[in-house]
PDB file of N, CA and C in Angstrom:
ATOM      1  N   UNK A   1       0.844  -1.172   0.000  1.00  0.00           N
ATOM      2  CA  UNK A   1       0.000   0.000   0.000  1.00  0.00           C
ATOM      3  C   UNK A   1       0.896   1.245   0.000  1.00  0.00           C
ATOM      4  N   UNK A   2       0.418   2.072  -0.899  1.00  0.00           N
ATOM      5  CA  UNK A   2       0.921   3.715  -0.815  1.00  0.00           C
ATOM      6  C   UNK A   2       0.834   4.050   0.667  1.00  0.00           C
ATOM      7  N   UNK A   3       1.997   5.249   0.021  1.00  0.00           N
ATOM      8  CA  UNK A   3       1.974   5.954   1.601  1.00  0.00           C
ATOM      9  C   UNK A   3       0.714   7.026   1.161  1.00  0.00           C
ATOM     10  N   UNK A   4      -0.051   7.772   0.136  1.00  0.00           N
ATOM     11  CA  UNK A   4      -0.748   8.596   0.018  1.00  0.00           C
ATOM     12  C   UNK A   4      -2.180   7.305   0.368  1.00  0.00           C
ATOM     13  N   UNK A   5      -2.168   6.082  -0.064  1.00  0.00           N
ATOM     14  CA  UNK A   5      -3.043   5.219   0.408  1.00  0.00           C
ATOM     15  C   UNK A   5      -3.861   5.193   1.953  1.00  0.00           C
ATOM     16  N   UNK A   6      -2.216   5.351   2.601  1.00  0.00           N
ATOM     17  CA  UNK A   6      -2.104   4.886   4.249  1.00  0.00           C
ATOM     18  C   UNK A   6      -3.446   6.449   5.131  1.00  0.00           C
ATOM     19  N   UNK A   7      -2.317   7.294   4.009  1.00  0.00           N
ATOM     20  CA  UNK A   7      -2.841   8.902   4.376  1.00  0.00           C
ATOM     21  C   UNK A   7      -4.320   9.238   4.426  1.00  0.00           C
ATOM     22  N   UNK A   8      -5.058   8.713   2.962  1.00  0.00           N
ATOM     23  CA  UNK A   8      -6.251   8.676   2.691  1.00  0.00           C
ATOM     24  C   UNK A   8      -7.109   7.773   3.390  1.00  0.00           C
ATOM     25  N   UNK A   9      -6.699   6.700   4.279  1.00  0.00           N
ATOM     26  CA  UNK A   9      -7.697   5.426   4.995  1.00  0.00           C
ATOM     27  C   UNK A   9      -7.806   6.550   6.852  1.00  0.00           C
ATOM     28  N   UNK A  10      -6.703   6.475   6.997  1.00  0.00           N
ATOM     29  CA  UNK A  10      -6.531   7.440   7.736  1.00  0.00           C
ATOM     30  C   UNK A  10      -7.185   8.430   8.581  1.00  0.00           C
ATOM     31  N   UNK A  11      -7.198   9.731   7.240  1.00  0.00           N
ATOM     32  CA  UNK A  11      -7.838  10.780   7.005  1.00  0.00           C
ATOM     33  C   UNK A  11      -9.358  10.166   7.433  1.00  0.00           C
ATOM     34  N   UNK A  12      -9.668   9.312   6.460  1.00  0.00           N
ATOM     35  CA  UNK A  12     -11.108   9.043   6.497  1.00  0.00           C
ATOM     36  C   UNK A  12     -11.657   8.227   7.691  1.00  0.00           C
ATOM     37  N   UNK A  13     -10.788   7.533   8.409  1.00  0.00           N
ATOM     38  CA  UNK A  13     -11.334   6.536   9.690  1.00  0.00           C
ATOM     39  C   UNK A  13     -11.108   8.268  10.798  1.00  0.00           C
ATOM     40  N   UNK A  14     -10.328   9.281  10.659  1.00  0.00           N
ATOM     41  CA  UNK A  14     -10.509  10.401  11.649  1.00  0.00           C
ATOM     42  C   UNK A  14     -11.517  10.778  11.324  1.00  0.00           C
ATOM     43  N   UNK A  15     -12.288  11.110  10.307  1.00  0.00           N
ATOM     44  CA  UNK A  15     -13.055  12.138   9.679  1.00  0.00           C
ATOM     45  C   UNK A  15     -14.533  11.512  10.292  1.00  0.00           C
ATOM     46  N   UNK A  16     -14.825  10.303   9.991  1.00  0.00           N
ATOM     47  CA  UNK A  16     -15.758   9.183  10.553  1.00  0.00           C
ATOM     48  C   UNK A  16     -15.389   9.646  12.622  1.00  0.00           C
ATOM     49  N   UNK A  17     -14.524   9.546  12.934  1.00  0.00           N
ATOM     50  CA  UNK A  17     -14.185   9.506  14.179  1.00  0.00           C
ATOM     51  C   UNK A  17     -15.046  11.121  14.897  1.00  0.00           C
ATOM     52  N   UNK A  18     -14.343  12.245  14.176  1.00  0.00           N
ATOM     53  CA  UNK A  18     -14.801  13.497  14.577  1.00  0.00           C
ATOM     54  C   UNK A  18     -16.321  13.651  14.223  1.00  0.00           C
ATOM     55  N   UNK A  19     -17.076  13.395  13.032  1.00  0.00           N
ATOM     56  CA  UNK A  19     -18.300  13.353  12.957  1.00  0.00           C
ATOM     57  C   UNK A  19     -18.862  12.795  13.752  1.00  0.00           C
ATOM     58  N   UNK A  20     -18.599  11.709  13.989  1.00  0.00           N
ATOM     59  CA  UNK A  20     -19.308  10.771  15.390  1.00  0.00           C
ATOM     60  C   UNK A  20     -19.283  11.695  16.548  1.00  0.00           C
ATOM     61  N   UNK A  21     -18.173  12.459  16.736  1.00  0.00           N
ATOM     62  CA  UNK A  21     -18.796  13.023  17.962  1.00  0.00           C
ATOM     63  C   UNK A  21     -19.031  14.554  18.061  1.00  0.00           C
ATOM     64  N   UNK A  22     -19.307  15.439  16.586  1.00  0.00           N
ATOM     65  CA  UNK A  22     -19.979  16.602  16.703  1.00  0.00           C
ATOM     66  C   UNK A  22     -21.507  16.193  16.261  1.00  0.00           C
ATOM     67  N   UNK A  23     -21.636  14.812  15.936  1.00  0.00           N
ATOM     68  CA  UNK A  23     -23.167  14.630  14.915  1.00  0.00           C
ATOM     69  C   UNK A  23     -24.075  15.168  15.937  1.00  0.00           C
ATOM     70  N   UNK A  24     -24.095  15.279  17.308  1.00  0.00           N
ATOM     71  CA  UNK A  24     -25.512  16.218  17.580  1.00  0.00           C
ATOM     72  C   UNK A  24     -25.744  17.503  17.496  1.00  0.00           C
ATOM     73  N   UNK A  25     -24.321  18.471  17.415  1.00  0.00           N
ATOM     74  CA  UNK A  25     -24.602  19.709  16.927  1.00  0.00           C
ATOM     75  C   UNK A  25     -24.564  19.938  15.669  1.00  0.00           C
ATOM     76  N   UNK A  26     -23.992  18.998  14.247  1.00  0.00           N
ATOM     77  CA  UNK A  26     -24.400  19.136  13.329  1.00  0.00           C
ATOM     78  C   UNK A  26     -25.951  18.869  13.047  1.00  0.00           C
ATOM     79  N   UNK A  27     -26.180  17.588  13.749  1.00  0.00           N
ATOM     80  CA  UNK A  27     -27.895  17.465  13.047  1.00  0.00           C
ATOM     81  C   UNK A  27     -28.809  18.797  13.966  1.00  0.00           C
ATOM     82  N   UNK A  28     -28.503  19.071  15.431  1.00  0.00           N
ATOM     83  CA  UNK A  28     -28.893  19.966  15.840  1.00  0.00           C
ATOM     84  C   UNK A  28     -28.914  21.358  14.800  1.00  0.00           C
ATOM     85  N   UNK A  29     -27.875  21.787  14.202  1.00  0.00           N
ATOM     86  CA  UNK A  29     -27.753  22.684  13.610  1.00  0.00           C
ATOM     87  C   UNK A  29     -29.118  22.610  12.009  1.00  0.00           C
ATOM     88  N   UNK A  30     -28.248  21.771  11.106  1.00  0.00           N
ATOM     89  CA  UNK A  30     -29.215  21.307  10.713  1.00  0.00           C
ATOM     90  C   UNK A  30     -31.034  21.222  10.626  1.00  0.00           C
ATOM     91  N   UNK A  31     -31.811  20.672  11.796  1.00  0.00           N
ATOM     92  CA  UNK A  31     -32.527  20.432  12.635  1.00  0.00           C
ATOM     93  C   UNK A  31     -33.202  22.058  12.532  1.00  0.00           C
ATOM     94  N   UNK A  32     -32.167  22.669  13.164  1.00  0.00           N
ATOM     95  CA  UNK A  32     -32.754  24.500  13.377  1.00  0.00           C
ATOM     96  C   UNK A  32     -33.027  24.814  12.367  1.00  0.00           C
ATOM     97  N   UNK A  33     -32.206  24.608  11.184  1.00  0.00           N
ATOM     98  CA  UNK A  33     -32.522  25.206   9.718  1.00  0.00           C
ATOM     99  C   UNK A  33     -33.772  25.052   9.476  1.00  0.00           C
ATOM    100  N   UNK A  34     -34.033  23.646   8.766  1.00  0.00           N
ATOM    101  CA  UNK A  34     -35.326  22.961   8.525  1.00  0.00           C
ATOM    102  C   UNK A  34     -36.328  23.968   8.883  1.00  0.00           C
ATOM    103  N   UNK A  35     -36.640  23.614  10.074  1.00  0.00           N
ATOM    104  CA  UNK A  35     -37.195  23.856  10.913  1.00  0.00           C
ATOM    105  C   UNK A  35     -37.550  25.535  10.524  1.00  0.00           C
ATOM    106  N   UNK A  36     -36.595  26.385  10.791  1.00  0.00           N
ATOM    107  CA  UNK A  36     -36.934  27.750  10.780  1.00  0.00           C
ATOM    108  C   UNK A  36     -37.336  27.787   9.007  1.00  0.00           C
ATOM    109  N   UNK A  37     -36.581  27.079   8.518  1.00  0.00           N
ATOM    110  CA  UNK A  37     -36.916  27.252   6.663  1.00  0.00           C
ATOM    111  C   UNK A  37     -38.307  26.956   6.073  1.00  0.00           C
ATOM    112  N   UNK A  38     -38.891  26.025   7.099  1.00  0.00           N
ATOM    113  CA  UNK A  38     -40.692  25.842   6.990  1.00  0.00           C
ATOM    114  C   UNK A  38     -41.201  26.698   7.699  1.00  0.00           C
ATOM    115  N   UNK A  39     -40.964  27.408   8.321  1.00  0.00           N
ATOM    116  CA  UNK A  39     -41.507  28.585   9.232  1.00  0.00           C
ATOM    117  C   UNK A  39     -41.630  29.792   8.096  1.00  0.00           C
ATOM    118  N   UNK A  40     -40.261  29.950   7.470  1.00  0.00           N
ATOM    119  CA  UNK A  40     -40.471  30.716   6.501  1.00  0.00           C
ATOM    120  C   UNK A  40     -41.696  30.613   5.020  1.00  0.00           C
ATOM    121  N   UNK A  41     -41.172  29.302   4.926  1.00  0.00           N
ATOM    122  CA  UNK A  41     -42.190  28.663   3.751  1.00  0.00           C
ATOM    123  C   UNK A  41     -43.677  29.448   4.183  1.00  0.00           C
ATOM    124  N   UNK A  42     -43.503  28.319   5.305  1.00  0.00           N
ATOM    125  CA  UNK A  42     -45.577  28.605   5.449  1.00  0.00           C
ATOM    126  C   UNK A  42     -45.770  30.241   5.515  1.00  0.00           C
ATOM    127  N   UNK A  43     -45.190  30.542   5.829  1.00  0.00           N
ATOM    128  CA  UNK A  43     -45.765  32.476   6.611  1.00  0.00           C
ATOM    129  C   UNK A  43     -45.353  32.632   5.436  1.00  0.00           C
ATOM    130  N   UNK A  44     -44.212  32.374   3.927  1.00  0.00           N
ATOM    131  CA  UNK A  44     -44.628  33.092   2.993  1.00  0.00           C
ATOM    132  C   UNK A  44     -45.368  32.333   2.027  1.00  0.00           C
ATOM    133  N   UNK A  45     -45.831  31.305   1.992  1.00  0.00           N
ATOM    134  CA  UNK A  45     -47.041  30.624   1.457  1.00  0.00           C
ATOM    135  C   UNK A  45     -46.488  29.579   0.048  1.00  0.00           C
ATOM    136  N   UNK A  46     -45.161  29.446   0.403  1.00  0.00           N
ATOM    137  CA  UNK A  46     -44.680  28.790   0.031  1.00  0.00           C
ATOM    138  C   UNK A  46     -45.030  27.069  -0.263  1.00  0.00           C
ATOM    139  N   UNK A  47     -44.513  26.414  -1.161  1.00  0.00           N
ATOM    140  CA  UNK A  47     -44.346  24.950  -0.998  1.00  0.00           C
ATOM    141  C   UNK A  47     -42.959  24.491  -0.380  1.00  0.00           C
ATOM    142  N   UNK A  48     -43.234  23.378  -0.169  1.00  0.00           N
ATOM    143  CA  UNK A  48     -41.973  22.563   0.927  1.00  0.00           C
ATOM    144  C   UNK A  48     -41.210  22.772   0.627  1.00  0.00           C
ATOM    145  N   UNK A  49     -41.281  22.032  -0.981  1.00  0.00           N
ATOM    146  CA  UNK A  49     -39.653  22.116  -1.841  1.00  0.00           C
ATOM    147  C   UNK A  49     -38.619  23.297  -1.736  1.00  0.00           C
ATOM    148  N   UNK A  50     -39.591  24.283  -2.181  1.00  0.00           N
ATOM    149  CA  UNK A  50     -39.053  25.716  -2.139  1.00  0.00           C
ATOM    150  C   UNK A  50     -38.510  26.295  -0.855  1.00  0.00           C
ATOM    151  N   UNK A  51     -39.450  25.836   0.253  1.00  0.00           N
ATOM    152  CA  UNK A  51     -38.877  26.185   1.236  1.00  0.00           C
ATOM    153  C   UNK A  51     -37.699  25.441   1.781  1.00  0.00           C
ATOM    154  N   UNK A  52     -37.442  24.219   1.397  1.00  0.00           N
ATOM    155  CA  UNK A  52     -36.244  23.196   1.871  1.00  0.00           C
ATOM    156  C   UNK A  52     -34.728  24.128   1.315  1.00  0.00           C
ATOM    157  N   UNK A  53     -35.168  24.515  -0.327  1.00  0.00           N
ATOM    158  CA  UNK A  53     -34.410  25.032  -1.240  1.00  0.00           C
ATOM    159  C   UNK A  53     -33.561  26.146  -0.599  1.00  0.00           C
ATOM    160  N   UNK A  54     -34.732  27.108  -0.291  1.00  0.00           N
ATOM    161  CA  UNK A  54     -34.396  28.628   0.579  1.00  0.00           C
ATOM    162  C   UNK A  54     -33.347  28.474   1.463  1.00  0.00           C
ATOM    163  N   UNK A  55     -33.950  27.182   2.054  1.00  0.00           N
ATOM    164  CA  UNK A  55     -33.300  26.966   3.767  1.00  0.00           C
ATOM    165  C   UNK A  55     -31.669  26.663   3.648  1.00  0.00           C
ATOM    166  N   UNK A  56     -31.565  25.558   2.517  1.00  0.00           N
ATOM    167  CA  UNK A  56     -29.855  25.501   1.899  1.00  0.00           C
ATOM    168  C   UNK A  56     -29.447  26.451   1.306  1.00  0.00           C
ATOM    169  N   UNK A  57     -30.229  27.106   0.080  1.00  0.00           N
ATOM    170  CA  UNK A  57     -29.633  28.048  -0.292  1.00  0.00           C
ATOM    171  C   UNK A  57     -29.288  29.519   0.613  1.00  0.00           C
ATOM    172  N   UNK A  58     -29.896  29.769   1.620  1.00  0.00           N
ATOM    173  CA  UNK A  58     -29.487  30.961   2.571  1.00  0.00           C
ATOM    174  C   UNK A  58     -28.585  30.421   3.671  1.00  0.00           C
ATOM    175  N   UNK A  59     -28.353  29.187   3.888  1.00  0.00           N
ATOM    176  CA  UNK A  59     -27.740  28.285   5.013  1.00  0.00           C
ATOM    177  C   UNK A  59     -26.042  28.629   4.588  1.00  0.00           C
ATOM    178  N   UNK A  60     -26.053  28.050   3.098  1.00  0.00           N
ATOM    179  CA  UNK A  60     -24.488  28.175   2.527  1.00  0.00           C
ATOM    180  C   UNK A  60     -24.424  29.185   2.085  1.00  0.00           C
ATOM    181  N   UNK A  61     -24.952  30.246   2.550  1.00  0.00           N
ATOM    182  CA  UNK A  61     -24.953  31.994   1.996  1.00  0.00           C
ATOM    183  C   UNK A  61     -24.578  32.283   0.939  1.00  0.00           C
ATOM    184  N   UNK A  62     -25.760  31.017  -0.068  1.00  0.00           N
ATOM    185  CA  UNK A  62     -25.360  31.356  -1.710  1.00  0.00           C
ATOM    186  C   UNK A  62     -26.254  32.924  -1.873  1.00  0.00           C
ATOM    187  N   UNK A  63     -27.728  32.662  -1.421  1.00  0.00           N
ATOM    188  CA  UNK A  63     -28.514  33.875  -2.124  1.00  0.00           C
ATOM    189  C   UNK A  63     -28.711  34.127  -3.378  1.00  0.00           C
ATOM    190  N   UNK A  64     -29.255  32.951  -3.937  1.00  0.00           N
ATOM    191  CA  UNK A  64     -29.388  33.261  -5.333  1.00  0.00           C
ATOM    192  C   UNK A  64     -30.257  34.160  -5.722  1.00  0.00           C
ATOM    193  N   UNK A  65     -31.528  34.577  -4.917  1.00  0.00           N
ATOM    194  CA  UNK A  65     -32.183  35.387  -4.873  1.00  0.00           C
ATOM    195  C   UNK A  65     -33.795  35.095  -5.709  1.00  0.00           C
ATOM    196  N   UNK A  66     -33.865  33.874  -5.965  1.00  0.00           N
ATOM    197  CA  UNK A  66     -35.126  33.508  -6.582  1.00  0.00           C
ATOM    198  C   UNK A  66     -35.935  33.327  -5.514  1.00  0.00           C
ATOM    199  N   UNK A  67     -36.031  32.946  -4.818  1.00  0.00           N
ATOM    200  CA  UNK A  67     -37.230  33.375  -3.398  1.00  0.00           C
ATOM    201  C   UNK A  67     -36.255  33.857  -2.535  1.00  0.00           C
ATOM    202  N   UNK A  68     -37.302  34.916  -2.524  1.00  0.00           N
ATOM    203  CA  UNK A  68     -37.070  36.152  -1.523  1.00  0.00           C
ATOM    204  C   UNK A  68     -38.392  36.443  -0.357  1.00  0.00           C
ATOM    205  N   UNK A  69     -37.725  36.475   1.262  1.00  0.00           N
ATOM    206  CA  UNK A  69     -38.785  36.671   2.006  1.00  0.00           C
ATOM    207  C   UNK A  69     -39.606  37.989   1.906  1.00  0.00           C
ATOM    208  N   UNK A  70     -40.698  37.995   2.040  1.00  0.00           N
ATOM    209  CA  UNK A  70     -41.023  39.512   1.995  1.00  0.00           C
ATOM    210  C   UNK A  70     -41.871  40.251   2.967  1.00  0.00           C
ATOM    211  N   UNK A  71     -41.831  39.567   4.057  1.00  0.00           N
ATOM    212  CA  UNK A  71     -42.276  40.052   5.649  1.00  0.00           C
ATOM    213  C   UNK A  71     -40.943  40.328   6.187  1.00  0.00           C
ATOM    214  N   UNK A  72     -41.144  40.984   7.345  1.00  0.00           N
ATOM    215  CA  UNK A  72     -40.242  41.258   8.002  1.00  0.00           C
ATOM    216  C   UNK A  72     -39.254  40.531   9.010  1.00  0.00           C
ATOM    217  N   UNK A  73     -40.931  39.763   9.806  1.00  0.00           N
ATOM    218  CA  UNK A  73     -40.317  38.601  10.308  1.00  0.00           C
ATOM    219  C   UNK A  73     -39.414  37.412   9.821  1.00  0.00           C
ATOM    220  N   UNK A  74     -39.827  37.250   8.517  1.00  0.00           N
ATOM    221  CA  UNK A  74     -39.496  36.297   7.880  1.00  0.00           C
ATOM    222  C   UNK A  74     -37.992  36.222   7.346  1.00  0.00           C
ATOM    223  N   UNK A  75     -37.596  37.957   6.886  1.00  0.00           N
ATOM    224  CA  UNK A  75     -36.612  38.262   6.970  1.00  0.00           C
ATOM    225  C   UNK A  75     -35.273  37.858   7.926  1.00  0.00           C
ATOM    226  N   UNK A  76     -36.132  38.323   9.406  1.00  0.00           N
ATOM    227  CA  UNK A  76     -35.451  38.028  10.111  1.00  0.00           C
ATOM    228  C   UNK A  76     -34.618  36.635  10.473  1.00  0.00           C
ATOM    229  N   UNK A  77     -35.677  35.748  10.416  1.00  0.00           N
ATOM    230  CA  UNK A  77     -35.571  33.991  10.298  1.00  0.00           C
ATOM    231  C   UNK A  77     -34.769  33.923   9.271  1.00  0.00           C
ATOM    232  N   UNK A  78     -34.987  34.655   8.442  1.00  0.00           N
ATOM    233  CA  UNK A  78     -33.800  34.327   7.093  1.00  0.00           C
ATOM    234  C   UNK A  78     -32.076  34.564   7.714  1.00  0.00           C
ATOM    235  N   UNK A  79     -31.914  35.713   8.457  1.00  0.00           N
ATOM    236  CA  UNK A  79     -31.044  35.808   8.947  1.00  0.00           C
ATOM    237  C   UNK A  79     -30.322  34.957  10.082  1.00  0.00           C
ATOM    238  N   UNK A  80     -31.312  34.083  10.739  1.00  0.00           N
ATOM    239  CA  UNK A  80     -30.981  33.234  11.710  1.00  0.00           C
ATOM    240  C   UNK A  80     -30.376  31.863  10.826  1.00  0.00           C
ATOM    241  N   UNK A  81     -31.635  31.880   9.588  1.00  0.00           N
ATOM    242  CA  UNK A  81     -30.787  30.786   8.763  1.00  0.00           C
ATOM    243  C   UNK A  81     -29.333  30.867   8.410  1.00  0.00           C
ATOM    244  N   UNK A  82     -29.255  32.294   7.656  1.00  0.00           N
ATOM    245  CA  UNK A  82     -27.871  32.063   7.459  1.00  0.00           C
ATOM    246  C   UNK A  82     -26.159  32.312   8.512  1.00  0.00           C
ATOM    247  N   UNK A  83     -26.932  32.515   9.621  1.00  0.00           N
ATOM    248  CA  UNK A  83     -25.778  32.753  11.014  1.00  0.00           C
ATOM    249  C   UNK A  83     -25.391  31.263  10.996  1.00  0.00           C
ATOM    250  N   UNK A  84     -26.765  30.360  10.786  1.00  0.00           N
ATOM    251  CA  UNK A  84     -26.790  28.764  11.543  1.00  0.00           C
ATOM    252  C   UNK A  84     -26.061  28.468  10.487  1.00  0.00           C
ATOM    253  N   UNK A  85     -25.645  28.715   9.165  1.00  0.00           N
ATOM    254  CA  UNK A  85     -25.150  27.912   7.984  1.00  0.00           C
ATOM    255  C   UNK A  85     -23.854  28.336   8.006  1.00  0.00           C
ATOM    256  N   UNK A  86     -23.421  29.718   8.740  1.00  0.00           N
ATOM    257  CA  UNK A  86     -22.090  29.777   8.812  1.00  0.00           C
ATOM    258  C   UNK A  86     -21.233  28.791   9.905  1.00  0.00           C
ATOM    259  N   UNK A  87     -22.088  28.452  11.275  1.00  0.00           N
ATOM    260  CA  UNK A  87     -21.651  27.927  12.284  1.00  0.00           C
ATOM    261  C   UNK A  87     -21.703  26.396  11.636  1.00  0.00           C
ATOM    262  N   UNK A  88     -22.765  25.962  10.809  1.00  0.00           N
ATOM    263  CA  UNK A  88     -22.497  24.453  10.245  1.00  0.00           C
ATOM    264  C   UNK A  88     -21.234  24.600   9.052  1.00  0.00           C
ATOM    265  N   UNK A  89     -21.212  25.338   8.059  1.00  0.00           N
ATOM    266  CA  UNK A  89     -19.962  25.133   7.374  1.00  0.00           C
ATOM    267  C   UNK A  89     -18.394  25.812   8.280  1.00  0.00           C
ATOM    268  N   UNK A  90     -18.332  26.578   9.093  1.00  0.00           N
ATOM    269  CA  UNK A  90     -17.377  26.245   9.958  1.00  0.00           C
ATOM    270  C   UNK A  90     -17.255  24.670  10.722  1.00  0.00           C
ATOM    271  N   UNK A  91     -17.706  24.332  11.292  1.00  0.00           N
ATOM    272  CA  UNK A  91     -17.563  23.147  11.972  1.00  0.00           C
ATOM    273  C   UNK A  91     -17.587  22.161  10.894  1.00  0.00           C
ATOM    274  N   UNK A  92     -17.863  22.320  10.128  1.00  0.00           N
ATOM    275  CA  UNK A  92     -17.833  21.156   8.752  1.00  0.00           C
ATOM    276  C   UNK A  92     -16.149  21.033   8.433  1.00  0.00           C
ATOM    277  N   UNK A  93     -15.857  22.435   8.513  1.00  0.00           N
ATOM    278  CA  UNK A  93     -14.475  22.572   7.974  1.00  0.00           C
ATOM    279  C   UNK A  93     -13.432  22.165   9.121  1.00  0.00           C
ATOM    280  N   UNK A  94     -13.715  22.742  10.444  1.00  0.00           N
ATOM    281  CA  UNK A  94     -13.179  22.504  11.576  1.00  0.00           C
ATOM    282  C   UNK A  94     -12.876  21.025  11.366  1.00  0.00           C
ATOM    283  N   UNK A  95     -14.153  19.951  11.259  1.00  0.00           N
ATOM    284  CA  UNK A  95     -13.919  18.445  11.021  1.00  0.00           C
ATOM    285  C   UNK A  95     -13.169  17.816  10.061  1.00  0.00           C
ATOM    286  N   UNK A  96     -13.313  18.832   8.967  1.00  0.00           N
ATOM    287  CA  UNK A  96     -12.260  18.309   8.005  1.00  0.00           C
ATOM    288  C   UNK A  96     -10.349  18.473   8.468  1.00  0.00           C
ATOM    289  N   UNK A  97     -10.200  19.525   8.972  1.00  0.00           N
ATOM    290  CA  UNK A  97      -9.056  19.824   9.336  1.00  0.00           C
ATOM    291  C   UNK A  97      -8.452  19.334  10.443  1.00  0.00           C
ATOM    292  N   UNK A  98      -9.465  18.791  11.180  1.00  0.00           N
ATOM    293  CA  UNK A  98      -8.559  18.012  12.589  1.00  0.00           C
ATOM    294  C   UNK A  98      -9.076  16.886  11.932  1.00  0.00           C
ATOM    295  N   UNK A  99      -9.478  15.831  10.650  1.00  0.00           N
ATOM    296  CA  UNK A  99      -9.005  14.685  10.503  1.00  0.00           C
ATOM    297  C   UNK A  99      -8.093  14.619   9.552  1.00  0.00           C
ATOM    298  N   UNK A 100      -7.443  16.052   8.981  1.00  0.00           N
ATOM    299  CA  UNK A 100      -6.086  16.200   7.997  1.00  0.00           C
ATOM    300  C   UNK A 100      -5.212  16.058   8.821  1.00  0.00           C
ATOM    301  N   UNK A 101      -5.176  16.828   9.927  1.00  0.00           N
ATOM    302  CA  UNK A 101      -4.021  16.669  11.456  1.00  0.00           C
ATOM    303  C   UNK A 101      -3.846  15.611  11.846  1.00  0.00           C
ATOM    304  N   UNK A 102      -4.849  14.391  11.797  1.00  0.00           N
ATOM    305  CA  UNK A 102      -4.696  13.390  12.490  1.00  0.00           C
ATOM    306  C   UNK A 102      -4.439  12.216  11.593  1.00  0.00           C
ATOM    307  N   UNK A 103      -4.329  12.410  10.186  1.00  0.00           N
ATOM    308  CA  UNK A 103      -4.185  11.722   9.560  1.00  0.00           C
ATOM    309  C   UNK A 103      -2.396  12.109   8.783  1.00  0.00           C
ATOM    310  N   UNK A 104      -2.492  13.145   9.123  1.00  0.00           N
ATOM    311  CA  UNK A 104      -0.675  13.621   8.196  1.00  0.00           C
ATOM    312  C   UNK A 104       0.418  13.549   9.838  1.00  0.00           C
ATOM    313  N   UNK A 105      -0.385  13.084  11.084  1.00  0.00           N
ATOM    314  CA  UNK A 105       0.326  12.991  12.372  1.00  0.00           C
ATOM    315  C   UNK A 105       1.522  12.550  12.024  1.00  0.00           C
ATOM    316  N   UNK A 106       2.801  12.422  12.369  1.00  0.00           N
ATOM    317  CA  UNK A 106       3.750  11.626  12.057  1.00  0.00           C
ATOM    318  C   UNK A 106       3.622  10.865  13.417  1.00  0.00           C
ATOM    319  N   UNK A 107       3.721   9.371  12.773  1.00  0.00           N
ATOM    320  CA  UNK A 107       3.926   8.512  13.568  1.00  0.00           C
ATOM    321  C   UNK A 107       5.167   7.945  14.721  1.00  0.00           C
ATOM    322  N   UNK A 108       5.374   8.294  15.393  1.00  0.00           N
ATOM    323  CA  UNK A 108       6.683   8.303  16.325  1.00  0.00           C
ATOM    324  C   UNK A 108       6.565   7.676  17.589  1.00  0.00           C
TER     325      UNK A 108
END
């Protein structure tokens, strides 16, 4: 076996390791989205789909801008969505990077 082999089994048995133990504040995080993204839906009279759509697309602070909230409140929830999508793609990344650390460890 490669040593980039060894690196990559590695990487991925840490990566498995760290998810296992942030998975309740990721699905928690997660969980909030949803959740607030059907809140938005219904109060703007939305369908599911669309509202699932919104909820990722304002989560990963794309903003493509094809639904747009147009209450105030709703606004606001929009903004909670995308705080929660920065704290999930930080910690997404956080997980990726401490199973690069733990996988490029030198063994000694």
């Amino acid at each position: 076996m490669t040593n980039s082999a060894r690196v990559r089994r590695r990487f991925l048995a840490a990566l498995w390791k760290e998810v296992h133990v942030v998975w309740p504040i990721l699905s928690g995080l997660l969980g909030v989205q949803l959740v607030l993204g059907m809140l938005v839906g219904r109060l703007e009279g939305w369908p599911m789909g669309d509202a699932t759509y919104f909820t990722f697309v304002t989560g990963l602070t794309i903003g493509y801008g094809d639904l747009v909230p147009a209450r105030f409140v709703t606004r606001a929830i929009a903004v909670i969505i995308g705080f929660t999508g920065i704290l999930l793609t930080g910690l997404v990344a956080a997980i990726g990077v401490r199973a690069l650390q733990e996988a490029t460890r030198q063994e000694g």
